[in-house]
N, C-alpha and C. Protein backbone atom coordinates (compact mmCIF):
# COMPACT_ATOMS: atom_id res chain seq x y z
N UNK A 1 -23.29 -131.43 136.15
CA UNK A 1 -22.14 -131.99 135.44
C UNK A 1 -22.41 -131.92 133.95
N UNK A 2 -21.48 -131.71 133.56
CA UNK A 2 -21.46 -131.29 131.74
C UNK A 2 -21.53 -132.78 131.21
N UNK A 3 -21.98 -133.12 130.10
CA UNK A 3 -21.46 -133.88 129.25
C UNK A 3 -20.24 -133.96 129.13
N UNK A 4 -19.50 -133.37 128.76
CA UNK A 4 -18.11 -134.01 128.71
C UNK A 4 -17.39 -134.50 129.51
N UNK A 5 -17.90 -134.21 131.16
CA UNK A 5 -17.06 -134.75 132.00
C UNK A 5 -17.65 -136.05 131.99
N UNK A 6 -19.36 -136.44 131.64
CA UNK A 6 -19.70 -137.49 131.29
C UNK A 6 -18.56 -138.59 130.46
N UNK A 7 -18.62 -137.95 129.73
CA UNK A 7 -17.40 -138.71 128.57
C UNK A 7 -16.15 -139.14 128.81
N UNK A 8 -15.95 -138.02 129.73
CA UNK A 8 -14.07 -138.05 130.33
C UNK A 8 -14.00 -139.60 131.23
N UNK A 9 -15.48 -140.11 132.09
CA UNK A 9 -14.78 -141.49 132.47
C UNK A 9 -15.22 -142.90 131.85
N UNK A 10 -15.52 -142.28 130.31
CA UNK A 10 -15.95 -143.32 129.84
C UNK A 10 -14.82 -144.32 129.38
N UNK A 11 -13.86 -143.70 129.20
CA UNK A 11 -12.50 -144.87 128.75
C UNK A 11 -12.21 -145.18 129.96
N UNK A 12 -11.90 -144.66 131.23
CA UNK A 12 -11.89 -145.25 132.07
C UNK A 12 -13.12 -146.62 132.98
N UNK A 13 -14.24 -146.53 132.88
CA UNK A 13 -15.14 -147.18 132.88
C UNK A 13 -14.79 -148.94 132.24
N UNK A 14 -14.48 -148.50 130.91
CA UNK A 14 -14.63 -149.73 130.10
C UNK A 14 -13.09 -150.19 129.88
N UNK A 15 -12.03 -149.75 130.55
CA UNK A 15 -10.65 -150.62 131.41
C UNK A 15 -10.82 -151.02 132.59
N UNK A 16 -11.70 -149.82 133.43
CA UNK A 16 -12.18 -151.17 134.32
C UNK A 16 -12.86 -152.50 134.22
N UNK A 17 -13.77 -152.61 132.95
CA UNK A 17 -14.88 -153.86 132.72
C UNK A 17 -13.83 -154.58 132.69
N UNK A 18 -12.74 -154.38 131.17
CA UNK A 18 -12.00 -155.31 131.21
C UNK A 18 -10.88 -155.69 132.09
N UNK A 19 -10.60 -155.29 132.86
CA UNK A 19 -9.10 -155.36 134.39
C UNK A 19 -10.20 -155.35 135.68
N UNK A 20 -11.68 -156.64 135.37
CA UNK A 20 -12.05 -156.54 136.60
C UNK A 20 -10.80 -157.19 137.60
N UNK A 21 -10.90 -157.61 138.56
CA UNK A 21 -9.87 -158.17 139.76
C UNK A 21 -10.81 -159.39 139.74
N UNK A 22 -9.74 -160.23 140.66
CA UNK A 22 -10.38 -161.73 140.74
C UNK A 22 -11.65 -162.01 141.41
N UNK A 23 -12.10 -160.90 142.39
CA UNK A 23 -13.19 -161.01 142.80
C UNK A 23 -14.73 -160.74 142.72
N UNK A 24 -14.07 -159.74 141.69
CA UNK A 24 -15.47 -159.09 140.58
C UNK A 24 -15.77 -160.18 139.75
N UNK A 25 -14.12 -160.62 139.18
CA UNK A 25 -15.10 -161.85 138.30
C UNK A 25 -15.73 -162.70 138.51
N UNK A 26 -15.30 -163.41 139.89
CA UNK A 26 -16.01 -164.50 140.71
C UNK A 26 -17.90 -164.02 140.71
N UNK A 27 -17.83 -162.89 141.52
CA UNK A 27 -19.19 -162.20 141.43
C UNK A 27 -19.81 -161.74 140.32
N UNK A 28 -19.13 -161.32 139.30
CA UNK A 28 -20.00 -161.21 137.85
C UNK A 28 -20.23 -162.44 137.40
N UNK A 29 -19.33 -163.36 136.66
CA UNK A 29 -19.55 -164.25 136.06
C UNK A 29 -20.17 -165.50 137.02
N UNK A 30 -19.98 -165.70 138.24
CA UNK A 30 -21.06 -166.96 139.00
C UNK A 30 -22.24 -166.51 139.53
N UNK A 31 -22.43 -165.57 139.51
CA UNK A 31 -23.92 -164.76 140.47
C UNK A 31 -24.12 -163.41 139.54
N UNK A 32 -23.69 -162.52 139.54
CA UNK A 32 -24.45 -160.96 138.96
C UNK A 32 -25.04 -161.57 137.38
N UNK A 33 -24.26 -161.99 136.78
CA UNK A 33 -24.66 -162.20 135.51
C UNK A 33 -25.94 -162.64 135.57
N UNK A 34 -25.90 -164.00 135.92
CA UNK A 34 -27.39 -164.96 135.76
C UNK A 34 -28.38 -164.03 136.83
N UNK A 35 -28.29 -163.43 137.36
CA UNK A 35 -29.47 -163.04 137.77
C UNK A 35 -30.81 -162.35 136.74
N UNK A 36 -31.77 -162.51 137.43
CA UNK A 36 -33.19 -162.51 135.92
C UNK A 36 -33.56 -161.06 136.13
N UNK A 37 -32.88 -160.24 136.65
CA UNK A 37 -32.54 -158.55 136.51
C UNK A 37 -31.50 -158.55 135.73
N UNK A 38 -31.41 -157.14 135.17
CA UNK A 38 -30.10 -156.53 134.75
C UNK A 38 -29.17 -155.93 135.59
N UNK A 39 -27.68 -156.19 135.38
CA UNK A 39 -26.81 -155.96 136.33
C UNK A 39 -25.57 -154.74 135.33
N UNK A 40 -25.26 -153.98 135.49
CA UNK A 40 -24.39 -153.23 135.13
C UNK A 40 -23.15 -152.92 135.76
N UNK A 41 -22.16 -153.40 135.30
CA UNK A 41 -20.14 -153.38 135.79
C UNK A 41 -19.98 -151.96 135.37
N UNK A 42 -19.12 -151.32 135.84
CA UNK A 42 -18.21 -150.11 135.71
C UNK A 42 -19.45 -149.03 135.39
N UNK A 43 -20.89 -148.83 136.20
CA UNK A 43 -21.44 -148.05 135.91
C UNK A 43 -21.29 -146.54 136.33
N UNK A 44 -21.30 -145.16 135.43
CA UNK A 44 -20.57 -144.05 135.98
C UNK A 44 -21.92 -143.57 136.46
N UNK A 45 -21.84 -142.52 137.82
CA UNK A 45 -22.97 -141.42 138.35
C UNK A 45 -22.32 -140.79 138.71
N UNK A 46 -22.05 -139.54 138.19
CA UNK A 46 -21.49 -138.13 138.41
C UNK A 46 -20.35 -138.55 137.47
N UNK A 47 -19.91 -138.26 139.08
CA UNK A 47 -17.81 -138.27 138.77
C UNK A 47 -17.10 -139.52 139.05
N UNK A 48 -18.27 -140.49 139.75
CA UNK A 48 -17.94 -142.15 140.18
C UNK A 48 -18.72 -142.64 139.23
N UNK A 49 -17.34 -144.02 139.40
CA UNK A 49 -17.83 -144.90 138.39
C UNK A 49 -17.88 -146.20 139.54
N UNK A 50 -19.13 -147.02 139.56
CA UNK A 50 -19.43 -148.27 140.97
C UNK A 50 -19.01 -149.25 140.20
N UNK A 51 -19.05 -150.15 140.58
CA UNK A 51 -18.16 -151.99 140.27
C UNK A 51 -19.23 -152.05 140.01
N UNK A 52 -20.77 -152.56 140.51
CA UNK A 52 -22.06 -153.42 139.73
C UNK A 52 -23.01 -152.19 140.05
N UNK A 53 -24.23 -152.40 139.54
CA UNK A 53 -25.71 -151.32 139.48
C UNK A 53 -26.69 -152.29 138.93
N UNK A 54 -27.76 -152.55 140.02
CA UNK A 54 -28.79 -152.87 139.65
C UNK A 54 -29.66 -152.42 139.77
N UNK A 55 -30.66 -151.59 138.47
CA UNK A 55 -31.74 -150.80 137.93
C UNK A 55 -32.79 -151.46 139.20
N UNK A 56 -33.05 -152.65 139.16
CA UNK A 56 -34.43 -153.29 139.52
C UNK A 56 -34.09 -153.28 141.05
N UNK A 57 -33.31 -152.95 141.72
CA UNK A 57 -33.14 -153.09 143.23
C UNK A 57 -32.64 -151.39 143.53
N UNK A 58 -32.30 -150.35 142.61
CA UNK A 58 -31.60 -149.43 142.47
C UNK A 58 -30.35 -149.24 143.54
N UNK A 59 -29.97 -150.24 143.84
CA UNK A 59 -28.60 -151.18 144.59
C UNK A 59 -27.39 -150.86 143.55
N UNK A 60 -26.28 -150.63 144.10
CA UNK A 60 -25.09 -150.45 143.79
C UNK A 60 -24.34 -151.64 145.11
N UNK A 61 -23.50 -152.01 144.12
CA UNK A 61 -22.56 -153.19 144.67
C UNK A 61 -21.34 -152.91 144.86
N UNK A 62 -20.42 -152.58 146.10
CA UNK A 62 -19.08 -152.35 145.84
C UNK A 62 -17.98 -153.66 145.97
N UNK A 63 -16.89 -153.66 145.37
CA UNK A 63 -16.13 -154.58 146.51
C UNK A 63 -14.78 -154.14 146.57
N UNK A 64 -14.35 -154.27 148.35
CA UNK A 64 -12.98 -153.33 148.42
C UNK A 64 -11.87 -153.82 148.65
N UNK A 65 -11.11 -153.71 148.19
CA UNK A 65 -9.69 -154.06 148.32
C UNK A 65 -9.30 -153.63 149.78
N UNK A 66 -7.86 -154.06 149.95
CA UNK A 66 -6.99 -153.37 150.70
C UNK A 66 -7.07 -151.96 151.41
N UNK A 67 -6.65 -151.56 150.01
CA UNK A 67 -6.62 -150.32 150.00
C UNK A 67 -7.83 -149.12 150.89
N UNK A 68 -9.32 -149.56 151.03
CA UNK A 68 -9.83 -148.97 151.22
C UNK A 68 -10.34 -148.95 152.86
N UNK A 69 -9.47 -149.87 153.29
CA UNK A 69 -9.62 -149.57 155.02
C UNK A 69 -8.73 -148.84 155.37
N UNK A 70 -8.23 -148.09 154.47
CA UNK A 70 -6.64 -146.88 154.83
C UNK A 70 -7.60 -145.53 155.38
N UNK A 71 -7.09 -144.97 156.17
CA UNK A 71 -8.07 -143.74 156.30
C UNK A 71 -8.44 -142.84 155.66
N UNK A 72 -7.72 -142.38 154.68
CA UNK A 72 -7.82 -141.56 153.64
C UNK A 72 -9.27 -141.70 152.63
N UNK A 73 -8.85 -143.01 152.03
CA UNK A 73 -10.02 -143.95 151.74
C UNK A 73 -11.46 -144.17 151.83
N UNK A 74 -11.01 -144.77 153.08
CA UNK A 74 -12.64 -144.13 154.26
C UNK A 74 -13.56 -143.21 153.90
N UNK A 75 -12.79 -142.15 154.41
CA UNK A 75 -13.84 -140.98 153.99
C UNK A 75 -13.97 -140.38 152.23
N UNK A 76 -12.95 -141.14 151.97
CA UNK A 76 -13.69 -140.74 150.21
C UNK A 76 -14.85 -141.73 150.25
N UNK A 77 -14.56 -142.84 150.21
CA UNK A 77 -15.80 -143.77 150.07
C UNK A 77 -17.25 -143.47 151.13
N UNK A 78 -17.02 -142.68 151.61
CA UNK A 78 -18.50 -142.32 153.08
C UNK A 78 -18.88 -140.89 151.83
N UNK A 79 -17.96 -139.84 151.75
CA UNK A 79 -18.15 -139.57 150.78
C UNK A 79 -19.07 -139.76 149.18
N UNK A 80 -18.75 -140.01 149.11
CA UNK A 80 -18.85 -141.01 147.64
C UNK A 80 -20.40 -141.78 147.95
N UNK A 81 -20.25 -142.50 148.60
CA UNK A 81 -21.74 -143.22 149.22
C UNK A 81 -22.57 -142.13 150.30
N UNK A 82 -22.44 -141.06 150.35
CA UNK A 82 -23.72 -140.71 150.61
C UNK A 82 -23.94 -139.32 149.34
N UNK A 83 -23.22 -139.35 148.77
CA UNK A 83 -23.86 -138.62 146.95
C UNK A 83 -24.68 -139.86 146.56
N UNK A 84 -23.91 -141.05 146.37
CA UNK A 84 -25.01 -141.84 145.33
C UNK A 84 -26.34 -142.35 146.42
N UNK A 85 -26.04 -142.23 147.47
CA UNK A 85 -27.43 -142.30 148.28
C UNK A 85 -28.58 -141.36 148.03
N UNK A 86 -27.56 -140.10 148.14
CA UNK A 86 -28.80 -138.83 147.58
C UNK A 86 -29.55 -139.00 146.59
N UNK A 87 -28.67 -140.04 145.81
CA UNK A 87 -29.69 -140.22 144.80
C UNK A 87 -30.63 -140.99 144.47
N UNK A 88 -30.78 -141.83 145.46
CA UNK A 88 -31.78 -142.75 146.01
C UNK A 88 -31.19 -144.10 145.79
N UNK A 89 -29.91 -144.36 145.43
CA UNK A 89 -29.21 -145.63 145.35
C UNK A 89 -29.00 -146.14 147.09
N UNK A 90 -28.81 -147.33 146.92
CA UNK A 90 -28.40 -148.18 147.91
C UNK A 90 -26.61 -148.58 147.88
N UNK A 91 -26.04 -148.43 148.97
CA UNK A 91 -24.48 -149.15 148.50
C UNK A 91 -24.49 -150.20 149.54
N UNK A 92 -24.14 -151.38 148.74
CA UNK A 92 -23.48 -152.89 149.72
C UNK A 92 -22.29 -152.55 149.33
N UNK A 93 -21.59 -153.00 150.73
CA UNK A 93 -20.06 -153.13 150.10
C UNK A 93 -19.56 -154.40 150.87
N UNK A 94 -18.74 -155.07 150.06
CA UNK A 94 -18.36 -156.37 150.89
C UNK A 94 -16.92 -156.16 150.59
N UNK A 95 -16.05 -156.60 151.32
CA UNK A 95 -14.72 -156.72 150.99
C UNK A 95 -13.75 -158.25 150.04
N UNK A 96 -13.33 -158.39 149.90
CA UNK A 96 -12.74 -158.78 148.88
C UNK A 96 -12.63 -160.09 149.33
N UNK A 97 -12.43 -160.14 150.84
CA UNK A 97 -11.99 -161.30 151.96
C UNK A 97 -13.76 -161.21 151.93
N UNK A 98 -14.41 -161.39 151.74
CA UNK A 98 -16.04 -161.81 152.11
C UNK A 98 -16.51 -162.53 150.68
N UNK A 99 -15.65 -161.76 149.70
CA UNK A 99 -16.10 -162.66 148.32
C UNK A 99 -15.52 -164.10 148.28
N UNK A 100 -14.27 -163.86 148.55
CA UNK A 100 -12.85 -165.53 149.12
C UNK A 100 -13.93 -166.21 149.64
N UNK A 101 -14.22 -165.83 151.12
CA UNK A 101 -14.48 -166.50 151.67
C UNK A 101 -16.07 -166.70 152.32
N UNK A 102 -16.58 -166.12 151.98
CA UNK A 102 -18.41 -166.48 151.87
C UNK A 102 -18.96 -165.65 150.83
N UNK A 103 -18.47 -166.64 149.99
CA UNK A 103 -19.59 -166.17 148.50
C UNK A 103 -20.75 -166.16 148.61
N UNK A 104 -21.41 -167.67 148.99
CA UNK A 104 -22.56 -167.60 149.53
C UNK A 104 -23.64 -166.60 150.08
N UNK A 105 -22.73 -166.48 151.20
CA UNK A 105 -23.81 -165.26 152.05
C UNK A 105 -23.52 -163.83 151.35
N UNK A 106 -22.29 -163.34 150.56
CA UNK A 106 -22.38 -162.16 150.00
C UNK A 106 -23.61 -162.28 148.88
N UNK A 107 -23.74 -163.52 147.92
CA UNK A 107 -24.75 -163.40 147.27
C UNK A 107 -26.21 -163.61 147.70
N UNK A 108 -26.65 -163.88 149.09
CA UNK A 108 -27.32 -163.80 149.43
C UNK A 108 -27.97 -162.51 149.78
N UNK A 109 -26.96 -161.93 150.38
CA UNK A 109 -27.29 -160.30 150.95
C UNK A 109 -27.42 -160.17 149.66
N UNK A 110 -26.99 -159.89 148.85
CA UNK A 110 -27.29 -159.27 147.42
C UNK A 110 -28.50 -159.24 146.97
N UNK A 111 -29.23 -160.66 147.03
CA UNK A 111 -30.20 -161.06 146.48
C UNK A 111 -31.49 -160.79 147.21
N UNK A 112 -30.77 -160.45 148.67
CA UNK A 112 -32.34 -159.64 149.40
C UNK A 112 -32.17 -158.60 149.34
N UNK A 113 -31.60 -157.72 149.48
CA UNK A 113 -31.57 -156.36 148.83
C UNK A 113 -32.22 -156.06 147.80
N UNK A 114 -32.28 -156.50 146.52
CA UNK A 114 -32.69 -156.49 145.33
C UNK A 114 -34.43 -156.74 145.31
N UNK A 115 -34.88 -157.84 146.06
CA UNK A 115 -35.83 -158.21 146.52
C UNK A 115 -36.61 -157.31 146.83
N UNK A 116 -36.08 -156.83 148.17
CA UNK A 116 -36.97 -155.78 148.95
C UNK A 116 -36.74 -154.62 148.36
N UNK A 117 -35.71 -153.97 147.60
CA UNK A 117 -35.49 -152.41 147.01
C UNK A 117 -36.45 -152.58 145.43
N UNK A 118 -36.93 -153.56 144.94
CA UNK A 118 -37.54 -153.59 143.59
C UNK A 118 -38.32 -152.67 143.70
N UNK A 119 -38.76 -151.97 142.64
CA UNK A 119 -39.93 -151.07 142.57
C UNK A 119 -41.41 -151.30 142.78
């Protein structure tokens, strides 16, 4: 991939930071933030750009809307997650209804993941 296509999702990237959805913010601002790793929103690899990236767990965090139990969807995202696997990333994905409604245990899984994937 060229640099410039690098570049091409960088405005896109940083409208996503700011138009996270209600459930990213819940998860950035009460849990991703304070964690005593670094956490990265709208991080790009390749031609995708992931919702969170954490360096110290090399964990990628998704979370899915609606939209992505459509079939179409599906296989972009199986897609999509086994490139950034190739690259030795990890993908959680929780759905949107798991952030609502067990924050808890989504930040838990989070937090063992990170644990056991540290370097």
């Amino acid at each position: 991939m060229s640099k410039k296509e690098d570049r091409d999702l960088t405005p896109i990237a940083r409208t996503l930071r700011k138009n996270m959805t209600k459930e990213e913010k819940h998860l950035w601002y009460d849990f991703l933030k304070k964690l005593p790793c670094s956490v990265n929103r709208q991080k790009q690899f390749g031609n995708y750009i992931v919702d969170f990236f954490c360096a110290d767990g090399r964990l990628i965090i998704e979370l899915d809307g609606s939209q992505h139990y459509k079939e179409e969807a599906v296989k972009r995202d199986t897609e999509r997650d086994a490139y950034l696997e190739g690259l030795g990333l990890k993908v959680l994905r929780f759905s949107n209804y798991d952030v609502n409604t067990n924050f808890e245990g989504v930040c838990l899984a989070i937090r063992r993941e990170i644990e056991a994937r540290k370097w």
